[in-house]
N, C-alpha and C. Protein backbone atom coordinates (compact mmCIF):
# COMPACT_ATOMS: atom_id res chain seq x y z
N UNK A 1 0.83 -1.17 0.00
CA UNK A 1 0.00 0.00 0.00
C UNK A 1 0.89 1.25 0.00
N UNK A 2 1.01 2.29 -1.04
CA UNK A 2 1.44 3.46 -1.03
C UNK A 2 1.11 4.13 0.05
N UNK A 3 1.51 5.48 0.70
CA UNK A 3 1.33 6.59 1.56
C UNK A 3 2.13 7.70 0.95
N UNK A 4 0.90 8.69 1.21
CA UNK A 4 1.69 10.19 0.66
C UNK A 4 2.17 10.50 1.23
N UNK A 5 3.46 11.14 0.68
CA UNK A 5 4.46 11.65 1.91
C UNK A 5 4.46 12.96 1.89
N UNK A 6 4.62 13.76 0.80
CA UNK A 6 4.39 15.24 0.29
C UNK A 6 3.77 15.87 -0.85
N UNK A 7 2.85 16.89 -0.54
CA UNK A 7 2.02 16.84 -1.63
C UNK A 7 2.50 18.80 -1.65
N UNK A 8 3.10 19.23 -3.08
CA UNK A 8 3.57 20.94 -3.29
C UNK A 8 2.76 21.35 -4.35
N UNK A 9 1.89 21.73 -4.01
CA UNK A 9 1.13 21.66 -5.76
C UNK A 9 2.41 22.53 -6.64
N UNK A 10 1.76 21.98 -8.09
CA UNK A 10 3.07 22.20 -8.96
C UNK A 10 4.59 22.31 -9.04
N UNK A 11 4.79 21.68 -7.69
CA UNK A 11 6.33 21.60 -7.62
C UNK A 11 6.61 20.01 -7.37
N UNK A 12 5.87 19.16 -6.64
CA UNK A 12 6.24 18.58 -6.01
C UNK A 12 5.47 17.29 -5.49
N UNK A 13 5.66 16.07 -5.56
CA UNK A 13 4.87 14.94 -5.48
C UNK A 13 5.34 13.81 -4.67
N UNK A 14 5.55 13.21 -3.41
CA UNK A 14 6.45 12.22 -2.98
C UNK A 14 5.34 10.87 -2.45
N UNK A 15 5.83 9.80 -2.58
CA UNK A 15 4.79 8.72 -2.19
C UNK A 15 5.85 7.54 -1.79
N UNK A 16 5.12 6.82 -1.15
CA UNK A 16 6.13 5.53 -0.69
C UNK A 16 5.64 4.52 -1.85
N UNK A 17 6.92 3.34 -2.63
CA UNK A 17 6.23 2.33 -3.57
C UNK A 17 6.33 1.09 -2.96
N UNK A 18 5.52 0.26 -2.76
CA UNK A 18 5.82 -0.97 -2.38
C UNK A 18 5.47 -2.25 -3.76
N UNK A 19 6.88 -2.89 -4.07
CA UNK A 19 6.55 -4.20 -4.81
C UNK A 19 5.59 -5.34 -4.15
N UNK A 20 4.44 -5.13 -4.33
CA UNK A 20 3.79 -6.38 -3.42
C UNK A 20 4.04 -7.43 -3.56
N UNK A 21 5.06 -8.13 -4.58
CA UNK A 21 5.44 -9.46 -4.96
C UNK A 21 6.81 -10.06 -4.42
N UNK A 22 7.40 -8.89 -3.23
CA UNK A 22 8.44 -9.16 -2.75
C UNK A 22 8.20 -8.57 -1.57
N UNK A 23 8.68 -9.05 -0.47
CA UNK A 23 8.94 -8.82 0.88
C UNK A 23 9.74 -7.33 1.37
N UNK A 24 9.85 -6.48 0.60
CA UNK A 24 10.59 -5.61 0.73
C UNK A 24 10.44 -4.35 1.51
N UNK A 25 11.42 -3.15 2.12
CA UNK A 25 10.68 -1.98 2.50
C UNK A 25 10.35 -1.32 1.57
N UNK A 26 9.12 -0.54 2.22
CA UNK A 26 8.50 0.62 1.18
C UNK A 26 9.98 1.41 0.43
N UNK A 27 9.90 2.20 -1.03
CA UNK A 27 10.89 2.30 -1.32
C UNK A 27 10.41 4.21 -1.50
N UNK A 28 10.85 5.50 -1.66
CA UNK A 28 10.08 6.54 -1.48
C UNK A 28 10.11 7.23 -3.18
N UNK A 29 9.16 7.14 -4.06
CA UNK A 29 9.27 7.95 -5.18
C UNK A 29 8.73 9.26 -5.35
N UNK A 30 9.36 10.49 -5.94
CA UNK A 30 9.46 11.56 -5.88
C UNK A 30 8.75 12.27 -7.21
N UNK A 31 8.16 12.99 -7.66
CA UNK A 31 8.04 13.28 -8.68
C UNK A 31 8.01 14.81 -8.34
N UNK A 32 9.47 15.46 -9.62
CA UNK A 32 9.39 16.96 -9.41
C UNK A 32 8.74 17.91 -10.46
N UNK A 33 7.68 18.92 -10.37
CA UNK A 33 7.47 19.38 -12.14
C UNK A 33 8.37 20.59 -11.66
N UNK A 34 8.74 20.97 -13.28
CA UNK A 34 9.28 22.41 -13.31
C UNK A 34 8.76 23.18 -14.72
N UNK A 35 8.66 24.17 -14.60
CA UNK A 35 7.52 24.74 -15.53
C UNK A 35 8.83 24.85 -16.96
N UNK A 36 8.64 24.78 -18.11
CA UNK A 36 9.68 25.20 -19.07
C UNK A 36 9.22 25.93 -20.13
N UNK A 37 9.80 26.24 -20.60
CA UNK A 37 8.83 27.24 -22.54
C UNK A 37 7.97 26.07 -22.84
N UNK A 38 8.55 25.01 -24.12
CA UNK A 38 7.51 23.94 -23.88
C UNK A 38 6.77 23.50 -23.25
N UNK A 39 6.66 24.09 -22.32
CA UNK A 39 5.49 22.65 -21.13
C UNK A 39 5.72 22.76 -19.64
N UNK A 40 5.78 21.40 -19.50
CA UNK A 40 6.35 21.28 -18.29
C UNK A 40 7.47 19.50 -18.23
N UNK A 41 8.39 19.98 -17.11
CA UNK A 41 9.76 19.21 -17.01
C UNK A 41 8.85 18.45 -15.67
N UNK A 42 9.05 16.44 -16.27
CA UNK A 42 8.62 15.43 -14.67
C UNK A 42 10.45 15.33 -14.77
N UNK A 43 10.33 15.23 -13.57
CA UNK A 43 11.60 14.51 -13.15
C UNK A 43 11.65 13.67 -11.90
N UNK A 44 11.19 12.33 -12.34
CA UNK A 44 11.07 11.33 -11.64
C UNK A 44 12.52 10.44 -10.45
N UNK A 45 12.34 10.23 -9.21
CA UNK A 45 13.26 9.90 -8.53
C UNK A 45 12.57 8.84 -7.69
N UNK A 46 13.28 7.67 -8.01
CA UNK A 46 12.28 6.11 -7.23
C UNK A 46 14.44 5.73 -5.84
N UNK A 47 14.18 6.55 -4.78
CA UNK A 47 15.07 6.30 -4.07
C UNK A 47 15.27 5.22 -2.66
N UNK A 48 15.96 4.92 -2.12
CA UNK A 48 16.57 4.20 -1.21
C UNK A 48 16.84 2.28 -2.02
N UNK A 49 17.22 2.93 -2.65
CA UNK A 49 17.43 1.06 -3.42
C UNK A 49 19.06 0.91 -2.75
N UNK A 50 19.25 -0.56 -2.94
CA UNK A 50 20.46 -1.27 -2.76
C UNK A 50 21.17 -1.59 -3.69
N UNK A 51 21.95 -2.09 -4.05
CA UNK A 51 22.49 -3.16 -5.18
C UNK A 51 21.81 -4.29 -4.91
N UNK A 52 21.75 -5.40 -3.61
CA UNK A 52 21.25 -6.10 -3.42
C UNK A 52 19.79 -6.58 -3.76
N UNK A 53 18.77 -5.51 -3.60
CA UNK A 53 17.49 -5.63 -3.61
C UNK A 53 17.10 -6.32 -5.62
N UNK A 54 16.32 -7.23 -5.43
CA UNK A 54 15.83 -7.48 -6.93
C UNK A 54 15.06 -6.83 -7.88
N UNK A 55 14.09 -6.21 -6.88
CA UNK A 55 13.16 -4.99 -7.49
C UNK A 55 13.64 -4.22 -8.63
N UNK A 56 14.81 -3.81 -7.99
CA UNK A 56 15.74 -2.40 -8.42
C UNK A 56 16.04 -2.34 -9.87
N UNK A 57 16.07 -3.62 -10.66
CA UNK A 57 16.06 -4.34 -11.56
C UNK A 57 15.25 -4.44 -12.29
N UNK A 58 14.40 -4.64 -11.99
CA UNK A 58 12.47 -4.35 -12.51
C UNK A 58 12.22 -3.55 -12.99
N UNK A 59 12.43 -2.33 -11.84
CA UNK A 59 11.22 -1.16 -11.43
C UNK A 59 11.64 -0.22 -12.52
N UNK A 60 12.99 0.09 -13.07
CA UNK A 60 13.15 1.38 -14.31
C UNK A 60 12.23 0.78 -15.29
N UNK A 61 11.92 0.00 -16.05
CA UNK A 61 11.49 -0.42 -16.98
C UNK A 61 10.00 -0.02 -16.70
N UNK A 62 9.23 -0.17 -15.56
CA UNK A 62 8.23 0.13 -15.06
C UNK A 62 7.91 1.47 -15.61
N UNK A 63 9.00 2.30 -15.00
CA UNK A 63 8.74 3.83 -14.71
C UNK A 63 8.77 4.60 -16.11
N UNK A 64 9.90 4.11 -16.67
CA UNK A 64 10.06 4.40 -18.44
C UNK A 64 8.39 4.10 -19.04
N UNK A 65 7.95 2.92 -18.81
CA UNK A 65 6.53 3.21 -19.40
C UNK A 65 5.40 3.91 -19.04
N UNK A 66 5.13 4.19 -17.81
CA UNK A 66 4.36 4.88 -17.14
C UNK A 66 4.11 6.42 -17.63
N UNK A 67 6.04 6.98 -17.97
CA UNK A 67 6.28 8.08 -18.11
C UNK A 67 5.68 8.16 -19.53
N UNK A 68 6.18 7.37 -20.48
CA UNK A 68 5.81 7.72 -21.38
C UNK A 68 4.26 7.47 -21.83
N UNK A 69 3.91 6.69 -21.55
CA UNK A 69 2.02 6.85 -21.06
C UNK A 69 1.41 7.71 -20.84
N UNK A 70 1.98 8.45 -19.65
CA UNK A 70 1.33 10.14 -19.22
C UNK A 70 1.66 11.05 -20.35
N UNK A 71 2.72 10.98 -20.73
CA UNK A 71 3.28 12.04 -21.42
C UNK A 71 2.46 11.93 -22.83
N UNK A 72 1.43 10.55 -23.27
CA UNK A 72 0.74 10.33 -24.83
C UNK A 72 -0.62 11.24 -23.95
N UNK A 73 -1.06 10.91 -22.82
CA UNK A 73 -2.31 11.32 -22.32
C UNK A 73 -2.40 12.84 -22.41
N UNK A 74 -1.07 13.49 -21.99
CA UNK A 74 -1.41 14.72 -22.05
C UNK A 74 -1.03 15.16 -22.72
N UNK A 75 -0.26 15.13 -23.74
CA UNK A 75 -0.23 15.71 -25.30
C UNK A 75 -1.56 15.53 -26.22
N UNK A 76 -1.91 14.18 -25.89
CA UNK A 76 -2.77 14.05 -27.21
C UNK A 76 -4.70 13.40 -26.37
N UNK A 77 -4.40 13.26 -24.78
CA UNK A 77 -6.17 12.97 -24.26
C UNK A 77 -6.38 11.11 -24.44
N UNK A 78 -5.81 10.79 -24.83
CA UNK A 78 -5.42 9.25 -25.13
C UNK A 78 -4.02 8.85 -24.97
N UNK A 79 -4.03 7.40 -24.81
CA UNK A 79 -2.97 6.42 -24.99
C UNK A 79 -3.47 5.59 -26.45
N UNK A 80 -1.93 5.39 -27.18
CA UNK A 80 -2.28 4.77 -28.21
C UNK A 80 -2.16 3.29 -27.94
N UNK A 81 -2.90 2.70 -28.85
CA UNK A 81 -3.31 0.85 -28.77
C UNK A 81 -1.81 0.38 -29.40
């Protein structure tokens, strides 16, 4: 189960992630916006990993799609099939 940790409107987003398929501690992901000419800048931060942990391994691949998911939704109001 996630928990919010900090909520900045337009600056700032933090939440705890938990892999429910592994025994692990909550891990804390960050999401920062920053306003730019184009748009706006995510700059995503998924922190306290190990080398050890297996997740760690997983979880970019996760986040790479997610990102780019949001980023079809709000350019274009859809995700493509």
């Amino acid at each position: 189960m996630s928990e919010v940790v900090e909520v900045s409107p337009r600056e700032r987003f933090s939440h705890t992630f938990t892999f429910t398929m592994r025994d692990e501690e909550p891990r804390l992901v960050t999401w920062k916006l920053a306003d730019v000419p184009t748009g706006c800048r995510v700059t995503l931060t998924h922190g306290g990993w190990s080398s050890q942990l297996k997740t760690h391994k997983g979880v970019g691949g996760g986040w790479t799609e997610i990102l780019t998911l949001l980023a079809q939704v709000l350019e274009t109001g859809r995700i493509s099939q």
